[in-house]
Structure formats: C-alpha cells, structure tokens
Protein backbone atom coordinates (compact mmCIF):
# COMPACT_ATOMS: atom_id res chain seq x y z
CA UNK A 1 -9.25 38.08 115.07
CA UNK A 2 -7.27 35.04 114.30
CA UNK A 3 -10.79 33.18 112.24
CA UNK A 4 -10.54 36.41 110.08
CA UNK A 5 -7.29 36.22 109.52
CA UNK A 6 -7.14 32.61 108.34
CA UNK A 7 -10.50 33.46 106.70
CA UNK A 8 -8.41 36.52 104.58
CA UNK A 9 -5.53 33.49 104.11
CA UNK A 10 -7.41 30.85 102.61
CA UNK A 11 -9.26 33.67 100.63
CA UNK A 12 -6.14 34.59 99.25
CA UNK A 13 -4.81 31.25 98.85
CA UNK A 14 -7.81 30.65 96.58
CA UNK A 15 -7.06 34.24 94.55
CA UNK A 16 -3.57 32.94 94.12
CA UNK A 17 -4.30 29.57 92.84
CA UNK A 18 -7.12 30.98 90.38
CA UNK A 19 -4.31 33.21 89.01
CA UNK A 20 -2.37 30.48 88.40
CA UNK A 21 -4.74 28.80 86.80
CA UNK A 22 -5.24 31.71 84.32
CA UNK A 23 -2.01 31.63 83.62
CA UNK A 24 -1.38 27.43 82.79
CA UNK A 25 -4.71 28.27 80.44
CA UNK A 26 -3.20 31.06 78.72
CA UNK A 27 0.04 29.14 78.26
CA UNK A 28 -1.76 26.22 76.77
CA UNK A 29 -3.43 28.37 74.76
CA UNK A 30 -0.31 29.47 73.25
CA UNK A 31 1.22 25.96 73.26
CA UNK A 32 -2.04 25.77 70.69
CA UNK A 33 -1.24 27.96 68.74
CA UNK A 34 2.08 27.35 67.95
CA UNK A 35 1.49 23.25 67.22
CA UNK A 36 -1.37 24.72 64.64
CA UNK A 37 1.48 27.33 63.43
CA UNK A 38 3.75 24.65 61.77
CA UNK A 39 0.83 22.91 59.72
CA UNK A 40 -0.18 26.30 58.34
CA UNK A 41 3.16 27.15 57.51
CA UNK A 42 3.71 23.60 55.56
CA UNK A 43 -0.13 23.63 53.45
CA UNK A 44 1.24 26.14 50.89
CA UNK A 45 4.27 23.71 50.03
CA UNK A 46 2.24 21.00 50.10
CA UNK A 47 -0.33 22.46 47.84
CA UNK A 48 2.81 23.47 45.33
CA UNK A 49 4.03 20.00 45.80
CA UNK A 50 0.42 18.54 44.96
CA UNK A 51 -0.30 21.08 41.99
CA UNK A 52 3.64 20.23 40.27
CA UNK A 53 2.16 16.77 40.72
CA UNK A 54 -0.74 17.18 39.07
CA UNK A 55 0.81 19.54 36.32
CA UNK A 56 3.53 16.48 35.62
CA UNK A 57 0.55 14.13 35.39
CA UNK A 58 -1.40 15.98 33.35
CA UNK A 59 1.74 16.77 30.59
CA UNK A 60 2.28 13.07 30.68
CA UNK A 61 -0.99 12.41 29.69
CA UNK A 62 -1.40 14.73 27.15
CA UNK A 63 1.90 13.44 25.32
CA UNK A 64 0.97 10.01 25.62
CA UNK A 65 -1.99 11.00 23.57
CA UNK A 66 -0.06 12.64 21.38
CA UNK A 67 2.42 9.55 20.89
CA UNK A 68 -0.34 7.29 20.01
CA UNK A 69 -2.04 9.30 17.71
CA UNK A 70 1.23 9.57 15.99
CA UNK A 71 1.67 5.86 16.05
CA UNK A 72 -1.74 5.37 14.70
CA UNK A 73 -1.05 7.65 11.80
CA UNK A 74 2.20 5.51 11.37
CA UNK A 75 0.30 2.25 11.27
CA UNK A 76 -2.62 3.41 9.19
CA UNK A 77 0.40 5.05 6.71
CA UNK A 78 2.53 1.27 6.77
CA UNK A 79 -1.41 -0.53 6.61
CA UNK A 80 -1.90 1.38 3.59
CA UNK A 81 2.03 0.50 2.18
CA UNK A 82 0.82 -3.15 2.88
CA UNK A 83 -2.45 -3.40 0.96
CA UNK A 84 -0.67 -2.81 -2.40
CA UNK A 85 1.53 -6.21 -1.96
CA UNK A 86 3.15 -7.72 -4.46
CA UNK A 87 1.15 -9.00 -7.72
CA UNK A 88 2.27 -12.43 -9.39
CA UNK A 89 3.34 -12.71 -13.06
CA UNK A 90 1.16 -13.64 -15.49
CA UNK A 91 2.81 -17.47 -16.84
CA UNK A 92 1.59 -20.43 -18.95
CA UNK A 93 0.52 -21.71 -15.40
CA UNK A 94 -1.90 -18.78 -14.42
CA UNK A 95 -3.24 -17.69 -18.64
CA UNK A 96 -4.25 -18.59 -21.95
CA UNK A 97 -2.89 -16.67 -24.94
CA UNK A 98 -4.78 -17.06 -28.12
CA UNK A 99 -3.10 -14.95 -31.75
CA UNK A 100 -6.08 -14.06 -34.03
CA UNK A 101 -4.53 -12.69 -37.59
CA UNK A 102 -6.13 -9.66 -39.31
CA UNK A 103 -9.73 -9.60 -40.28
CA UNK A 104 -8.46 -7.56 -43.25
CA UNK A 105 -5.52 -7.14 -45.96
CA UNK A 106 -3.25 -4.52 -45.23
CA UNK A 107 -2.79 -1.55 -47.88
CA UNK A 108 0.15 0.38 -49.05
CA UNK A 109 -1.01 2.79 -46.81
CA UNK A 110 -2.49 0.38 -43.72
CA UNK A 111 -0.71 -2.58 -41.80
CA UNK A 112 -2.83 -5.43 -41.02
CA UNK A 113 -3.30 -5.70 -37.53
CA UNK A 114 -3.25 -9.08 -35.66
CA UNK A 115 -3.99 -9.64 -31.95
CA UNK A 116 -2.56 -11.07 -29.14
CA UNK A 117 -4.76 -11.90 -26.54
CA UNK A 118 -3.75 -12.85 -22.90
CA UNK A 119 -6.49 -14.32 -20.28
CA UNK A 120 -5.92 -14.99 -16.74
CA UNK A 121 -7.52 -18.48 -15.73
CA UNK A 122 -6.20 -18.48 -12.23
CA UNK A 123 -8.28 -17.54 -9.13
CA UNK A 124 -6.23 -14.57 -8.72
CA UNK A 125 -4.60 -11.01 -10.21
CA UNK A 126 -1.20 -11.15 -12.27
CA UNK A 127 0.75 -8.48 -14.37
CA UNK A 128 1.89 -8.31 -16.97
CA UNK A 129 4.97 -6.15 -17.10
CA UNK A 130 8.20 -6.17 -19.54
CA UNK A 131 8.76 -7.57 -22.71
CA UNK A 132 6.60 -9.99 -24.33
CA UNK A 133 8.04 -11.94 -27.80
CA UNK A 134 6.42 -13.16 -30.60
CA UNK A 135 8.31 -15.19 -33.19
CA UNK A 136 6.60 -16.75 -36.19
CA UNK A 137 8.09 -19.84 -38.45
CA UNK A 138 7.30 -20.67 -42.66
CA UNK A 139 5.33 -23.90 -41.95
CA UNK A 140 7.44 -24.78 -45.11
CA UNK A 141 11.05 -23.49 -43.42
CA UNK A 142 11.44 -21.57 -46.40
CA UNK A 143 12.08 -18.47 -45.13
CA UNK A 144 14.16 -17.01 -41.60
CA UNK A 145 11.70 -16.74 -39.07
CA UNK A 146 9.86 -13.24 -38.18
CA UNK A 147 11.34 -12.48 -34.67
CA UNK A 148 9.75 -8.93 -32.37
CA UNK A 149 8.67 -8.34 -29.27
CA UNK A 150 7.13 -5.01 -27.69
CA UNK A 151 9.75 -3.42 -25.89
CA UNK A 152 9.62 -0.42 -28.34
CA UNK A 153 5.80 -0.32 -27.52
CA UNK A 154 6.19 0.27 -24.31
CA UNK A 155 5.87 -2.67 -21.33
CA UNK A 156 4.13 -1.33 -18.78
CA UNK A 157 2.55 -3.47 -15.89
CA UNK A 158 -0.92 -4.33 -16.43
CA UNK A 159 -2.97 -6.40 -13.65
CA UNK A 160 -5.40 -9.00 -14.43
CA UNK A 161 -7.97 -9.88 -12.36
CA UNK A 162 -9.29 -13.82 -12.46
CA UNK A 163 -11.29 -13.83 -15.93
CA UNK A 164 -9.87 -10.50 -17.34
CA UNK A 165 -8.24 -10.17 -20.76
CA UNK A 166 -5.46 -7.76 -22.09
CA UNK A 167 -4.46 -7.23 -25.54
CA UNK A 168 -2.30 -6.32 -27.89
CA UNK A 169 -1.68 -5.57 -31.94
CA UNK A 170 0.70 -6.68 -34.05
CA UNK A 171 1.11 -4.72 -37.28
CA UNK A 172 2.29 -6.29 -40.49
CA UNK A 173 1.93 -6.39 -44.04
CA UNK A 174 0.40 -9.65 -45.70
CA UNK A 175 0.27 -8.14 -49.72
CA UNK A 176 3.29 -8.25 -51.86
CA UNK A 177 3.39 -5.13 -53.49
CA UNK A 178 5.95 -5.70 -55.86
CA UNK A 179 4.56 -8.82 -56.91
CA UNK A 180 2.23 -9.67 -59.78
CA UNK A 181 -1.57 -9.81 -59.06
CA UNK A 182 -1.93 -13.23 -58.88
CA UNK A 183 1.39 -13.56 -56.37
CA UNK A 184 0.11 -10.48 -53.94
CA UNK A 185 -0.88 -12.73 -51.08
CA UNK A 186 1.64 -14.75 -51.59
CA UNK A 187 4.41 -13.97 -48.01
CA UNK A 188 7.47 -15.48 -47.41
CA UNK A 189 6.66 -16.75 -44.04
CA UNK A 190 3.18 -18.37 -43.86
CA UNK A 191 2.94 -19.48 -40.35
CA UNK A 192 -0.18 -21.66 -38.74
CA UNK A 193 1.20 -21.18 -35.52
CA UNK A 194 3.43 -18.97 -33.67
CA UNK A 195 5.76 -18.67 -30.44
CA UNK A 196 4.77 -16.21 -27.90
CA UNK A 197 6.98 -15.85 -24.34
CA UNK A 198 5.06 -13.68 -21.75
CA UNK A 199 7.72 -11.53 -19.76
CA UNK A 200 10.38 -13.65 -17.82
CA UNK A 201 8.01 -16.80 -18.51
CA UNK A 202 8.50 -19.89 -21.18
CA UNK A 203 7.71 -20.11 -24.75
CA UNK A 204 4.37 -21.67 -25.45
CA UNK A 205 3.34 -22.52 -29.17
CA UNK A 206 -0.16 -20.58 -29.90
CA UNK A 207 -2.17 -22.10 -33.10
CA UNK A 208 -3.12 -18.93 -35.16
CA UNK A 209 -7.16 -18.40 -35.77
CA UNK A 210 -9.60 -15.97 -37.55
CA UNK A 211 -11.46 -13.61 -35.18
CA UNK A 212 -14.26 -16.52 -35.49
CA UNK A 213 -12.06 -19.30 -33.87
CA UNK A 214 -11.24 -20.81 -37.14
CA UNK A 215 -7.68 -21.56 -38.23
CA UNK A 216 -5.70 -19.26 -39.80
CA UNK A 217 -2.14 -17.86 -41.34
CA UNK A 218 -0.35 -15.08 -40.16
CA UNK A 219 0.97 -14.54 -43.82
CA UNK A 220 3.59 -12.01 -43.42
CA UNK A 221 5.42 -10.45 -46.35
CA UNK A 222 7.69 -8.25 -45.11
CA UNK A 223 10.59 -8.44 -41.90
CA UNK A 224 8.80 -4.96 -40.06
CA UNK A 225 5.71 -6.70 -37.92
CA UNK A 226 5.17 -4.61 -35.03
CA UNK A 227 4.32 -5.89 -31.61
CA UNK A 228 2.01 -2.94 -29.56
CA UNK A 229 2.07 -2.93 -25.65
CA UNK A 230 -0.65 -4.67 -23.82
CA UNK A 231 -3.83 -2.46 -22.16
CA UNK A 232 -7.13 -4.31 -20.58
C-alpha cells in the first residue's frame, strides 16, 4: 500500500508540475503579445510621420522647379535686354560723308535736290541719331553763309552696319527768278565745298561733286535750303 501511494504522489507531483508548466507558457504567451502590442500601436504614427515627410519633400521639389523656371524666364527676359547693347555714333573716325549737288535745275515749282551721303568704314554698326548741320560758304565771301541742319526733318536713329550708306536731301533753289536770262544761274553763295557736323561729332569740310564724282557747286540762290532726315 505504501508503493501505491508514493506511486499516486509522484503521479501527482508530475500533474502538478505539467500544470505549471501550462501556465509559465500561457503567460509568456501573453508577455508576447503585449511586447508586439506597442510596435503595432506606433506603425500608424510612423507611417503619418513618413508620409508628412514625403509630402514636405515632394512640395519642396515641386517649388524648386517652379523657382528655376521662373529664374530662367528672368534670365532669358535680361539675355534678351542685353543683346540690344548700346550702338556707337557714327564720327569722322568711323565714316565718310561725300555732298553730291543736284543732277538738275530747280523750277519755280521744284527745289533742286542735293545729297548727303554718310558711309560707315569701320568694322562695326553706328547711328546716326540727332541733328546733323550743313553750312555752305561763297568761295568768293561775298555773301553770309547758308546755315541748316535737319532737326525739322526729323533725327531719328539710323544704324549702319560696316559698308552701309544712309542718305539724305537737301532742297534748294539754284535759278534766280527775278533775274534776267542771262543772270538766272547766277546764286549768291557759290560754294565748292561745304561743312557738314554729324550729330554731337566735329565739323569736317566735304568737297562738293556731280553724281559722277566730278567737282561741283552747290549754287544756291535763295536763304530756304532744306536739310531731309537720314534713312538707309
């Protein structure tokens, strides 16, 4: 009787310690749990925290874009400002200037028409803008100089590129009218040259010619010559 009874002892010794074992399982079983319980809990913030991340990133982006497509516009715009630079004035340095006196006699009803002609010899453009003058001396100092220029005309820039011409008339009369036939060409200033200032520049004496490059006389007979504007 007593082998049984230690035999129903240990038996229940060994019960006893397999419930207890059952237990410490289920209890780390819930000690599981509740460790993988916090990182669930914290995955939705950190997914907000990574997606307002990637939201700020991707607006930063998208203005930086913007911002240097707007500065590219502004440097193409000043680029463009730029390639009109400043032209240099046309001078005695840079051109030649030739006067070539009417082909034909004015009428009572029809100026004679002389030209002015301005060439640019340098290796590069110049303007013309403002007032050009034109004064024309008797060779014989008989008579007050003719003195105009063509600020009436109007003095608008022109550009000359190296090799290019502009020109301009100057209308007179070179028939006196009131005079007897034999005296009708006869002016009171008969000039073989002539003074010519391009705008802001130095007076340069031009020797007058016929349109064929022969000399000539800008024979003027009354105190009304009229100096155009220039065009190319």
């Amino acid at each position: 009787m007593r082998l049984r009874t230690a035999t129903f002892a240990t038996a229940a010794v060994f019960v006893a310690g397999l419930s207890l074992t059952a237990c410490n399982s289920g209890n780390d079983d819930a000690k599981t749990k509740d460790t993988s319980s916090p990182v669930a809990t914290a995955s939705p913030a950190s997914q907000a925290s990574a997606t307002s991340t990637t939201s700020s990133t991707s607006t930063g982006k998208t203005g930086g874009a913007h911002a240097s497509a707007s500065a590219t516009a502004a440097g193409s715009g000043s680029g463009s400002g730029s390639g009109s630079g400043a032209v240099s004035a046309c001078t005695t340095k840079t051109t030649t200037v030739q006067f070539i006196a009417s082909a034909a006699h004015a009428s009572e009803s029809q100026p004679a028409a002389a030209t002015v002609k301005v060439t640019n010899t340098s290796g590069s453009t110049c303007t013309i803008v403002g007032a050009t003058t034109l004064t024309a001396k008797d060779d014989q100092g008989k008579a007050d100089p003719i003195e105009t220029d063509n600020s009436a005309a109007g003095t608008d820039a022109v550009d000359l590129a190296s090799g290019a011409s502009a020109t301009a008339d100057v209308l007179y009369t070179d028939l006196n009218f009131d005079g007897s036939q034999s005296a009708r060409e006869v002016c009171a200033v008969q000039a073989s040259k002539v003074e010519i200032a391009l705008p802001k520049d130095v007076v340069r004496t031009v020797k007058v010619t016929k349109a064929n490059g022969s000399a000539g006389v800008f024979n003027v007979c009354t105190k009304d010559a009229k100096f155009g504007s220039f065009h190319s």
